[in-house]
Protein backbone atom coordinates (compact mmCIF):
# COMPACT_ATOMS: atom_id res chain seq x y z
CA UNK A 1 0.00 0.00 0.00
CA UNK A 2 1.00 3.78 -0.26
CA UNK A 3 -0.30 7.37 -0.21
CA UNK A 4 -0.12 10.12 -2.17
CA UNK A 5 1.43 9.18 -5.14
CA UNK A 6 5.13 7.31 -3.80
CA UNK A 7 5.34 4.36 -5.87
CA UNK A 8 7.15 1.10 -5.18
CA UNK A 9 10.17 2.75 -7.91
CA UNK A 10 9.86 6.33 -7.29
CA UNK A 11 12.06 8.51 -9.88
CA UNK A 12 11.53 12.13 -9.26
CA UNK A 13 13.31 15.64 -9.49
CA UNK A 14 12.97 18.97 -8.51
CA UNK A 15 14.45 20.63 -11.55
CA UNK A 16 15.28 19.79 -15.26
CA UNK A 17 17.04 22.01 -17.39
CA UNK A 18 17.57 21.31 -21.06
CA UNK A 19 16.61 20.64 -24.59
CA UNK A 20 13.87 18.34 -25.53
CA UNK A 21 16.62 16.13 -26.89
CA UNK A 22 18.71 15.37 -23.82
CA UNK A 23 15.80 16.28 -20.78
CA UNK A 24 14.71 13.19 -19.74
CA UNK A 25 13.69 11.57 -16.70
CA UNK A 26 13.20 8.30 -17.02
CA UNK A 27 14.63 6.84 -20.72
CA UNK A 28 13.69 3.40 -22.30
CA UNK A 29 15.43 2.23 -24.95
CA UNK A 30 16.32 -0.55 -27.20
CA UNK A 31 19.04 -0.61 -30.01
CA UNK A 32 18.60 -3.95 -31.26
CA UNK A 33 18.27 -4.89 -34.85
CA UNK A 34 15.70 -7.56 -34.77
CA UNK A 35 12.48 -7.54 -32.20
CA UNK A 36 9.97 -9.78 -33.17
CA UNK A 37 6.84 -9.68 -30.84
CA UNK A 38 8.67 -7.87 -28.19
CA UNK A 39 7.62 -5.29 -25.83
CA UNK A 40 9.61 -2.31 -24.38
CA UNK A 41 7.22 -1.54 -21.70
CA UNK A 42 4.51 -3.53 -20.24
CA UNK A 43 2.30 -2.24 -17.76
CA UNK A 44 -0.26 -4.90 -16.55
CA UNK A 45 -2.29 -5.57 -13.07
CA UNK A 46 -3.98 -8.41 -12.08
CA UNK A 47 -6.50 -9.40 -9.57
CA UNK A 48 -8.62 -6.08 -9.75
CA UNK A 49 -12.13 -7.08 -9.14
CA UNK A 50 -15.76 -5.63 -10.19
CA UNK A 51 -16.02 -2.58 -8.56
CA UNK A 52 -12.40 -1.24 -8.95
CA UNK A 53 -12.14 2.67 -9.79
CA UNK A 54 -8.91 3.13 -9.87
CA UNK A 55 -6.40 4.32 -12.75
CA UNK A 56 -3.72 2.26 -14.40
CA UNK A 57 -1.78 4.84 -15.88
CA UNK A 58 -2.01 8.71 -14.98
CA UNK A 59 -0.28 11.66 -16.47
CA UNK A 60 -0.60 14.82 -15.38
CA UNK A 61 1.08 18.45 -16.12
CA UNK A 62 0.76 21.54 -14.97
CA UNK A 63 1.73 23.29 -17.72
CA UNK A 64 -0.60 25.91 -18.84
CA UNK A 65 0.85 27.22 -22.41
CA UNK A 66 2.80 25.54 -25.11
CA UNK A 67 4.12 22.39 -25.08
CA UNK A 68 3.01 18.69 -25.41
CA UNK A 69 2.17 16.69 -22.97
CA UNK A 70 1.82 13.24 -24.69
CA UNK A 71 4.34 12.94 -27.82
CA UNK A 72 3.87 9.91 -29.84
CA UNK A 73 5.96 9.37 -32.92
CA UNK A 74 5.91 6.46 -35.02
CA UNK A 75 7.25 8.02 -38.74
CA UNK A 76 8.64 4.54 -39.61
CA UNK A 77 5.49 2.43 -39.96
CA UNK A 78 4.84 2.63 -43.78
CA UNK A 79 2.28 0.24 -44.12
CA UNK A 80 0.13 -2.73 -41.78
CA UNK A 81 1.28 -1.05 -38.62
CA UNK A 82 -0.59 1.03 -36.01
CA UNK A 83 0.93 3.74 -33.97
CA UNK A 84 -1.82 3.29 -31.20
CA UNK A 85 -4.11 0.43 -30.31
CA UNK A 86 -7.34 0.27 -27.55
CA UNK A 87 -8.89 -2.81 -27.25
CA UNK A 88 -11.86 -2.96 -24.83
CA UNK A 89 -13.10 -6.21 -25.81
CA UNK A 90 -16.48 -6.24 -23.11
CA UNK A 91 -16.58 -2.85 -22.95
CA UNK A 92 -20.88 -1.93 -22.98
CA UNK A 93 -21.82 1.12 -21.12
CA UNK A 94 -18.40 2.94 -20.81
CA UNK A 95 -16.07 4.83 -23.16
CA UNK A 96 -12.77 3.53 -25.31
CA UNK A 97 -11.49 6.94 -25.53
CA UNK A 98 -13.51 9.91 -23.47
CA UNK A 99 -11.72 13.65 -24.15
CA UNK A 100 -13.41 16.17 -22.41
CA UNK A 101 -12.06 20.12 -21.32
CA UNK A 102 -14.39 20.21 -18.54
CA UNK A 103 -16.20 23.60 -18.79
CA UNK A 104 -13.80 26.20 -20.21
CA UNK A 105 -14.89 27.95 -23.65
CA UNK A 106 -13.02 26.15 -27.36
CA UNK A 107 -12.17 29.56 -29.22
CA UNK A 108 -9.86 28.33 -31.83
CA UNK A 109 -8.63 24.86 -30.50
CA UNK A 110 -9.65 21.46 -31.34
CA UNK A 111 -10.42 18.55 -29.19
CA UNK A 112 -9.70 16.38 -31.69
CA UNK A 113 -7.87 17.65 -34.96
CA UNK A 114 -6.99 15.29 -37.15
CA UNK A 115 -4.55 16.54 -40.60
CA UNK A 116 -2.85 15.04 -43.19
CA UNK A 117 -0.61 16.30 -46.35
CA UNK A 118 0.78 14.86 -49.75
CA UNK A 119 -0.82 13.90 -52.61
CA UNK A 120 -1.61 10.24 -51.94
CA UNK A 121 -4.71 8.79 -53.01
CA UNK A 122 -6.71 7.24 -50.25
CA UNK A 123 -8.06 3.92 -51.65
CA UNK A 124 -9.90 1.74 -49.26
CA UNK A 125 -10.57 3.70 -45.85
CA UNK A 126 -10.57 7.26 -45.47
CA UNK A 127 -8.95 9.89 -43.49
CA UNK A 128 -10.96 9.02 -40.51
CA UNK A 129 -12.78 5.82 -40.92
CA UNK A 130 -15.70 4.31 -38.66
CA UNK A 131 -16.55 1.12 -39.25
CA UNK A 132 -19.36 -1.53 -37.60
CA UNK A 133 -18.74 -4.90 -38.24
CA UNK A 134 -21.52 -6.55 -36.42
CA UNK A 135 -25.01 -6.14 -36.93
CA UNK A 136 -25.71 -2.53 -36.06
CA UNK A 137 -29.06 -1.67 -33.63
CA UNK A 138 -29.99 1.89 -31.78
CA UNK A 139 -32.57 3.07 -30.04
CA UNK A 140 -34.16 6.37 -30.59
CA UNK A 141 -31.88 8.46 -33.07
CA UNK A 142 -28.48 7.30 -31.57
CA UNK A 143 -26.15 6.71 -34.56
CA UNK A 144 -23.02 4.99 -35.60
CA UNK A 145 -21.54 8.50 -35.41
CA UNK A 146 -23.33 10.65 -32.94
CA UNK A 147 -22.90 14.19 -32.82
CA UNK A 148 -25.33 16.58 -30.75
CA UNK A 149 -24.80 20.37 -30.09
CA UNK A 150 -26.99 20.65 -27.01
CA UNK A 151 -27.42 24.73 -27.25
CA UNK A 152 -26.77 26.17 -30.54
CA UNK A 153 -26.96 29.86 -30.75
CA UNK A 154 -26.12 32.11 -33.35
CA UNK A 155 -24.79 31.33 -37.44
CA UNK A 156 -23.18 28.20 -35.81
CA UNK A 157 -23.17 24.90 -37.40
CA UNK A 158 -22.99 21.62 -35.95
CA UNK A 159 -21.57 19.31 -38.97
CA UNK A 160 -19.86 21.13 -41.80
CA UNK A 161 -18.11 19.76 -44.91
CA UNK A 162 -16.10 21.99 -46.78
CA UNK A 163 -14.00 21.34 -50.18
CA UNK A 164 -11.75 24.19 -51.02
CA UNK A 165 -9.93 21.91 -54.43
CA UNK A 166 -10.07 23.97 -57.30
CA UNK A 167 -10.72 21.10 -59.49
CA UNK A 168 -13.08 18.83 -58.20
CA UNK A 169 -13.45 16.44 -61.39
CA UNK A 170 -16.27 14.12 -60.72
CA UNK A 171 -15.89 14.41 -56.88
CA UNK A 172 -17.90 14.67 -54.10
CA UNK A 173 -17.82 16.20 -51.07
CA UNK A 174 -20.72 14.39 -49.48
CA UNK A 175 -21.79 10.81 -49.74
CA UNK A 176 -24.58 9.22 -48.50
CA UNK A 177 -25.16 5.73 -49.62
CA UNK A 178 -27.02 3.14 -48.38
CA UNK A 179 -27.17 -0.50 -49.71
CA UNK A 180 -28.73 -4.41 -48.80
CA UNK A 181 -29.12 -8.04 -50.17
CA UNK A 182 -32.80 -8.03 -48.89
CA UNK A 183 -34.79 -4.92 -48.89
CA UNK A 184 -37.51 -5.04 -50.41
CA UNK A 185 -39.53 -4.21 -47.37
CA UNK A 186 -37.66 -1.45 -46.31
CA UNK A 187 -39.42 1.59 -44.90
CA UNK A 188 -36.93 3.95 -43.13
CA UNK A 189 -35.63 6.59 -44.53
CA UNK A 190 -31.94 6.95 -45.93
CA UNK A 191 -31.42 10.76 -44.92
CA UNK A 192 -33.66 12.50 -42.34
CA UNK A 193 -33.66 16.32 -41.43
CA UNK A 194 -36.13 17.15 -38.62
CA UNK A 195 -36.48 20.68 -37.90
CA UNK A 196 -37.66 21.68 -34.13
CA UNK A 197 -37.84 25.06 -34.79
CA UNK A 198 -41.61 26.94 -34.08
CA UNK A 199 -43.75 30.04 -34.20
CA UNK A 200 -44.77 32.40 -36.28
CA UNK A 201 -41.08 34.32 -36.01
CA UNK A 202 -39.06 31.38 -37.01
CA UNK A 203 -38.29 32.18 -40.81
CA UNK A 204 -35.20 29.60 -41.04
CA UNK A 205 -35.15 26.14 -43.52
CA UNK A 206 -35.17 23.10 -42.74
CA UNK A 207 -32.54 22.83 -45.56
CA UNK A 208 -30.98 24.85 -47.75
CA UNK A 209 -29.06 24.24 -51.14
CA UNK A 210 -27.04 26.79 -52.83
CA UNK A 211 -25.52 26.23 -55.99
CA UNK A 212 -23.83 29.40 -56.36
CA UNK A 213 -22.09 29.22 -59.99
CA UNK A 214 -23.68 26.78 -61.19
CA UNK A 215 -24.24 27.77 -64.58
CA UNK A 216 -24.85 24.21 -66.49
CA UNK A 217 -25.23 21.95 -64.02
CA UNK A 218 -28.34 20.62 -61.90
CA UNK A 219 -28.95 22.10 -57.98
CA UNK A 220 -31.17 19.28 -57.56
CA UNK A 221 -31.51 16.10 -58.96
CA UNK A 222 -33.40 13.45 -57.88
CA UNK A 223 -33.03 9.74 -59.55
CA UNK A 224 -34.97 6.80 -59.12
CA UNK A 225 -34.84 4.30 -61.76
CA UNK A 226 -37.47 1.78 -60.47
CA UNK A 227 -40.34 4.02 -59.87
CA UNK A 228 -42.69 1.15 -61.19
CA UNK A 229 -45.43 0.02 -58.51
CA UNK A 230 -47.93 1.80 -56.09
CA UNK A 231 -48.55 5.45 -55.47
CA UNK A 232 -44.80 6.14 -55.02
CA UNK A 233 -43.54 9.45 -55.88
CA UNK A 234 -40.01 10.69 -56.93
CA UNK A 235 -41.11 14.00 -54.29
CA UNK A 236 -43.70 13.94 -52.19
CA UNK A 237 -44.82 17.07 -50.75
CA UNK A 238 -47.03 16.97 -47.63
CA UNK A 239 -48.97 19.29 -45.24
CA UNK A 240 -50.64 17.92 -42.36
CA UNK A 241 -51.93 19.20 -39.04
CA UNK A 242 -53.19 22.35 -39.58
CA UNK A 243 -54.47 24.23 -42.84
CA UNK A 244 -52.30 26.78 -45.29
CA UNK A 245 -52.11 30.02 -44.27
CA UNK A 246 -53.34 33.03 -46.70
CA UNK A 247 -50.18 33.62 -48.94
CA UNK A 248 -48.28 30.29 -48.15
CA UNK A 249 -47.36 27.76 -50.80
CA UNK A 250 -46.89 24.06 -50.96
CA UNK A 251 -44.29 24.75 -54.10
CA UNK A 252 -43.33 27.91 -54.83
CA UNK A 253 -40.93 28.49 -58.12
CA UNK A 254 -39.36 32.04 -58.23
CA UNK A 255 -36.73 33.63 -60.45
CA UNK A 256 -35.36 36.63 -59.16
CA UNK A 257 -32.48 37.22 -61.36
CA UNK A 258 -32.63 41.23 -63.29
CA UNK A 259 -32.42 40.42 -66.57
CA UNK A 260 -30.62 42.68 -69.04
CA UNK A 261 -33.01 40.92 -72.07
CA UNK A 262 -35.81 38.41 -72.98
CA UNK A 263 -35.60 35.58 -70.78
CA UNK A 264 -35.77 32.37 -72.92
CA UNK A 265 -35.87 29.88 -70.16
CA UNK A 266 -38.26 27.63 -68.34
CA UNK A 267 -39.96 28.10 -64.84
CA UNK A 268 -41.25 24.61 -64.88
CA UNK A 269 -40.80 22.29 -67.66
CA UNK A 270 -42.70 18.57 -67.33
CA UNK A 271 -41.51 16.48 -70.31
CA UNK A 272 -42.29 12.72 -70.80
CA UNK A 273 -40.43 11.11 -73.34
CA UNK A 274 -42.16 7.40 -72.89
CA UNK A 275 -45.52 6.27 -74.18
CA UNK A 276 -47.60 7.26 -71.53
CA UNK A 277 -50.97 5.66 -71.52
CA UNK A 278 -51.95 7.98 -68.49
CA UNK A 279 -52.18 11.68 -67.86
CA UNK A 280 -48.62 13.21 -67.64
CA UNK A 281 -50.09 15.97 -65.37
CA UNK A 282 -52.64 15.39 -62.63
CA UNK A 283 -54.24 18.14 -60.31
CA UNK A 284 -56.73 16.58 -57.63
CA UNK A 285 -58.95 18.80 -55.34
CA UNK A 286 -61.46 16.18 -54.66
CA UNK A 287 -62.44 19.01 -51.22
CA UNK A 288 -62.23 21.96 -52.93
CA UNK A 289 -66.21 23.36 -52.81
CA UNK A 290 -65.79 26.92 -53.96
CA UNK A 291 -62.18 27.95 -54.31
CA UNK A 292 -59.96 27.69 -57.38
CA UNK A 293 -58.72 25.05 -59.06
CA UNK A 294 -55.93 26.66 -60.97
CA UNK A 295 -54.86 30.21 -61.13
CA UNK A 296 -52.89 32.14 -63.62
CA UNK A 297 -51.84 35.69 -63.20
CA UNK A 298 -49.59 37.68 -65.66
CA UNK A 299 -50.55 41.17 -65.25
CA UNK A 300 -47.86 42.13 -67.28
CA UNK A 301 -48.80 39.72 -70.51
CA UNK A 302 -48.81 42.43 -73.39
CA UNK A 303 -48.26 39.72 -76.15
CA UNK A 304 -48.35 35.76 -75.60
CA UNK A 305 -50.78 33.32 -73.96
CA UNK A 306 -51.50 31.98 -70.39
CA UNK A 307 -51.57 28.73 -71.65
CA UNK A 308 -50.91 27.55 -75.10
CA UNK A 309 -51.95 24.05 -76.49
CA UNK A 310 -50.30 24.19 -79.59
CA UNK A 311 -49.65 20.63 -81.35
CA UNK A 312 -52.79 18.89 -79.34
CA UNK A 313 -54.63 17.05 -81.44
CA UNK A 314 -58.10 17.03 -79.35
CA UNK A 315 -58.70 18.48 -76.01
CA UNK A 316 -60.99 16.90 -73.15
């Protein structure tokens, strides 16, 4: 037994002096050429029982600016080596790795930073890489990687994913995929954004896309290539709960761009190049008693139509 901190080999001293190559307490090393499955250090206890609280290993520095505090450096492993290894085998409720900075205020630190450089190509796992091999179950909205921001104020962001390349050929800075032998009775959703925000002075979106130069490409574009069975829709737009407002819209197109001529493009363009043996477009107001049905106005329309049929045979 002992107290305070006096181990059975206690090394201590009341003043080093020196540079970081030749200040040094307590030095292990080995010089030899071949060592196969060998250990420098081991540090192991046996015989601790449920219950014990204790700490294997403790580090601690009083140091308050500059310096490290834990240097690790392992520049020779090129390839099938680790530089660090945890392995809590029957860990369940507790943590592998817990970093916390108690209750003082991040300005322009990281907990965890993680940065790489050269011009390798990362072929198998990425930069960081999670990975679940078993069969993976939550409860509630708990995922494989969990991050919650439990009072966000301000223009802060939570997540953020930025690509600053200036040729981004076919890349992509976010993907989301989700595949399965068996899923043909899947009903879950791949990506869900839930919004908490109320009242009649919350004017924020639940998302936002900007595409700011985009010039020929799409800002949206939905695919689904086996759209074939039920009433499934590529988007599905729905209100529930309470009635629209006077002046809200389920879909609202607008073009805001000042033009410096005539603009030849397309507000909404619906084009079906198949055989369609059904209507291409449907409106359904099976409730609507006296309102409108559809409404056009163009109070500027000098020369044109509202709505021209030209090349329809017959009309119904």
């Amino acid at each position: 037994t002992s107290t305070s901190n006096t181990g059975l080999l206690d090394v201590r001293s009341s003043g080093m002096a020196g540079t970081a190559a030749n200040a040094t307490l307590v030095n292990f090393m080995s010089t030899a050429a071949a060592q196969v499955d060998t250990t420098l250090l081991n540090v192991e206890a046996s015989g601790f029982t449920t219950g014990y609280t204790g700490i294997m290993v403790r580090i601690k520095s009083v140091a308050t600016d500059g310096g490290t505090i834990v240097s690790l450096i392992a520049d020779g492993i090129t390839s099938g080596g680790t530089a660090m290894s945890i392995s809590t085998a029957a860990l369940t409720t507790g943590d592998a790795l817990y970093i916390t900075n108690g209750t003082s205020a991040i300005t322009t630190g990281s907990l965890i930073k993680v940065a790489a450089s050269g011009t390798g190509t990362i072929a198998t796992d990425g930069l960081v890489s999670i990975r679940h091999a078993g069969i993976y179950l939550s409860t509630g909205n708990v995922g494989v990687l969990d991050v919650a921001a439990s009072a966000l104020v301000g223009a802060g962001t939570v997540v953020r994913f930025a690509a600053t390349a200036a040729s981004q050929t076919a890349a992509e800075v976010l993907n989301v995929t989700q595949s399965g032998a068996t899923l043909t009775a899947y009903t879950g959703n791949v990506v869900s954004v839930t919004a908490g925000f109320s009242g009649s002075s919350s004017t924020g979106s639940a998302m936002l896309i900007t595409a700011v130069n985009t010039t020929a490409g799409d800002g949206l574009k939905i695919v689904n290539n086996a759209l074939t069975l039920g009433a499934a829709t590529m988007i599905n737009l729905s209100h529930t709960t309470s009635v629209l407002g006077a002046g809200t819209s389920m879909l609202r197109l607008t073009s805001t761009g000042v033009d410096t001529g005539t603009t030849t493009g397309t507000m909404l363009d619906i084009a079906a190049t198949g055989a369609a043996t059904t209507a291409t477009l449907v409106m359904i107001t099976s409730a609507l008693t006296s309102g409108i049905g559809m409404k056009f106005v163009l109070a500027s329309l000098t020369t044109g139509s509202a709505i021209d049929t030209t090349g329809i045979a017959a009309t119904k």
